[in-house]
C-alpha atoms as a PDB file:
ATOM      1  CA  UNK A   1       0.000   0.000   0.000  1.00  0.00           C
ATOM      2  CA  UNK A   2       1.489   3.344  -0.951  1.00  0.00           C
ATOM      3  CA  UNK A   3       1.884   6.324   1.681  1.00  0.00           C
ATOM      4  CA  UNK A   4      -0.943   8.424   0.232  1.00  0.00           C
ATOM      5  CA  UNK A   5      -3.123   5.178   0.509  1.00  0.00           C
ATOM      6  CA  UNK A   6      -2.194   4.619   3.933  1.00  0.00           C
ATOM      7  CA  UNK A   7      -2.660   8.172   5.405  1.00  0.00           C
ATOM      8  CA  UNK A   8      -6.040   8.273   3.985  1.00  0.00           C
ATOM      9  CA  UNK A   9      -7.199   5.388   5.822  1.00  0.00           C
ATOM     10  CA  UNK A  10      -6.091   6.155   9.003  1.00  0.00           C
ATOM     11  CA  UNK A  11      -7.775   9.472   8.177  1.00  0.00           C
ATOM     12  CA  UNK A  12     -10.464   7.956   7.264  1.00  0.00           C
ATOM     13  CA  UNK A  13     -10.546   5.557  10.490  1.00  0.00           C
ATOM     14  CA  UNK A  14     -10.503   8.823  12.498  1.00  0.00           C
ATOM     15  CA  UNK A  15     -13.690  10.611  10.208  1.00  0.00           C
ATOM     16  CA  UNK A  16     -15.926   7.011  10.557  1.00  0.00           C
ATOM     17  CA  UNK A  17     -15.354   6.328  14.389  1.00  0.00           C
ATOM     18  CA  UNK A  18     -15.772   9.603  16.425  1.00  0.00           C
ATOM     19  CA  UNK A  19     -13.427   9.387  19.566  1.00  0.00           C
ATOM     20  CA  UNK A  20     -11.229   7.433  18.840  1.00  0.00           C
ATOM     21  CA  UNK A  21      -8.000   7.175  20.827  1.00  0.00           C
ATOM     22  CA  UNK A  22      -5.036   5.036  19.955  1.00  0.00           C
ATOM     23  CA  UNK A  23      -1.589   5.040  20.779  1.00  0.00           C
ATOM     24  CA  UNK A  24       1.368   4.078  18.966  1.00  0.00           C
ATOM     25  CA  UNK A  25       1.687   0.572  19.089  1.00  0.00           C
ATOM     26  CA  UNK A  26      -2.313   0.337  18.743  1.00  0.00           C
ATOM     27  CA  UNK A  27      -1.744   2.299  15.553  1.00  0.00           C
ATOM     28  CA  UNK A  28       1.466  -0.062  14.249  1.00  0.00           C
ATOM     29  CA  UNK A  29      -0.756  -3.122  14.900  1.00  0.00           C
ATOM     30  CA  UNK A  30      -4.150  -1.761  13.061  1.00  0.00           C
ATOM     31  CA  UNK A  31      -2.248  -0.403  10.173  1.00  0.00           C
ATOM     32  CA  UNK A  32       0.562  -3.235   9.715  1.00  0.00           C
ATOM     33  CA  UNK A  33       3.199  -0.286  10.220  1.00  0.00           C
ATOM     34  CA  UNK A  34       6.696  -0.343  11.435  1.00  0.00           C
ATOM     35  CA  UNK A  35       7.703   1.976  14.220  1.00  0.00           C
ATOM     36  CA  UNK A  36       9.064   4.752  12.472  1.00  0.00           C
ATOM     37  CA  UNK A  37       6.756   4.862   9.696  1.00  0.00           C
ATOM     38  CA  UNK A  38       3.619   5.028  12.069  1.00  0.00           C
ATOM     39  CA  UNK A  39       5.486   7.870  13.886  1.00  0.00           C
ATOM     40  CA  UNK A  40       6.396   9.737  11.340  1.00  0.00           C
ATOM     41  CA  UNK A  41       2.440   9.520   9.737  1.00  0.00           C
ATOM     42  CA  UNK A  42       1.510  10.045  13.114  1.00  0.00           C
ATOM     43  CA  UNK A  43       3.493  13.204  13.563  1.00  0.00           C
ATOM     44  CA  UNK A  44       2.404  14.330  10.021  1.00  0.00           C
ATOM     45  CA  UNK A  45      -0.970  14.829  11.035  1.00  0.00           C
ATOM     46  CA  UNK A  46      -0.396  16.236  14.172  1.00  0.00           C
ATOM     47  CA  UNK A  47       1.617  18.854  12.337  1.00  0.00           C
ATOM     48  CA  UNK A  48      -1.186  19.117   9.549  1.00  0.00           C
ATOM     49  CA  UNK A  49      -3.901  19.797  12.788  1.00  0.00           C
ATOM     50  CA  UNK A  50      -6.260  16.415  11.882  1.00  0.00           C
ATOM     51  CA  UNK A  51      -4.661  14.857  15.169  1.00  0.00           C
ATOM     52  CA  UNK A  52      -3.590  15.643  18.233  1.00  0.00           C
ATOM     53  CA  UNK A  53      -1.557  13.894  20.706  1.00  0.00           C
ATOM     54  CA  UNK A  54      -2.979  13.876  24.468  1.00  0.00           C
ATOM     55  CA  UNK A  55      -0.908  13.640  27.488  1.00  0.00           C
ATOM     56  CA  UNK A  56      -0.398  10.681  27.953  1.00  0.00           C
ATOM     57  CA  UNK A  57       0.798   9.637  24.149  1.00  0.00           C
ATOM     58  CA  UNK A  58      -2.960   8.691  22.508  1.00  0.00           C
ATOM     59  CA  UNK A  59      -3.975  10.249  19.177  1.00  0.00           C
ATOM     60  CA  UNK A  60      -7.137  12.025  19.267  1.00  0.00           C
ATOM     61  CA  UNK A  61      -8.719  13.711  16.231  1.00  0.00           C
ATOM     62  CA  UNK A  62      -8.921  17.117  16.547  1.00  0.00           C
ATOM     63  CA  UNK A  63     -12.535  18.756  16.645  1.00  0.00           C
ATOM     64  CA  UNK A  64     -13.779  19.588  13.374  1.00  0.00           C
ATOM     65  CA  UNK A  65     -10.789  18.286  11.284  1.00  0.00           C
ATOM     66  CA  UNK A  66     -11.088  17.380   7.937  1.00  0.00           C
ATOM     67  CA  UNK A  67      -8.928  14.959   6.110  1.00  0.00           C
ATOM     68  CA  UNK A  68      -5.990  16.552   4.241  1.00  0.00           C
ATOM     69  CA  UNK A  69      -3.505  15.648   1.800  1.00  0.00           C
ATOM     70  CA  UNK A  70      -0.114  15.891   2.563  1.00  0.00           C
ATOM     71  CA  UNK A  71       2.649  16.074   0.444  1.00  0.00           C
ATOM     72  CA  UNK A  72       6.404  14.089   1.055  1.00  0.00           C
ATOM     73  CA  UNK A  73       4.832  11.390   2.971  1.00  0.00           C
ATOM     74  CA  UNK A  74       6.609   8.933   1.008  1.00  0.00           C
ATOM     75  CA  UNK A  75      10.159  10.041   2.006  1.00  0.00           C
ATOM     76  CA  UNK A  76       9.255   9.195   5.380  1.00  0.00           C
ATOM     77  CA  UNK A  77       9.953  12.644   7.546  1.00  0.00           C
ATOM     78  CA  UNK A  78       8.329  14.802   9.368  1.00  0.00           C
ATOM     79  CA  UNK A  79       8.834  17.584   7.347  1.00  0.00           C
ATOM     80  CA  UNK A  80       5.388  17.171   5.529  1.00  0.00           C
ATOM     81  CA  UNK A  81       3.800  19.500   3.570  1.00  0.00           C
ATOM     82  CA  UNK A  82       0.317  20.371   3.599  1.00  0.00           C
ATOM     83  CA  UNK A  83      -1.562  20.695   0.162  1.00  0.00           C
END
């Protein structure tokens, strides 16, 4: 699956189920993702405001956030770009 493909599904995820909360390693094991690769698509959409991160390390969807597309997923950073 392709790094576009994979950030709109757990965008998607997010949109259908309203409050949900998952950490890191929830994230790894519902996506099939390695460590750094969920991180750094984590991160991404913290820094693109569809997630936030809570205190204690879950990822929330932020209120009223609509799925985005971000460009340079695929290089695996966290320097994303928003488009």
């Amino acid at each position: 699956m392709r790094i576009d493909e994979v950030l709109q599904r757990i965008q998607g995820e997010f949109v259908e189920m309203p409050g949900l909360r998952l950490t890191t390693a929830q994230a790894q094991r519902l996506w099939g993702l390695d460590r750094d690769v969920c991180d750094a698509l984590l991160g991404a959409l913290v820094d693109a405001k569809f997630l936030a991160q809570t205190r204690d390390g879950a990822y929330v969807r932020m209120d009223g956030a609509r799925p985005t597309t971000l460009v340079g997923a695929a290089r695996g950073k966290r320097d994303f770009a928003v488009a």
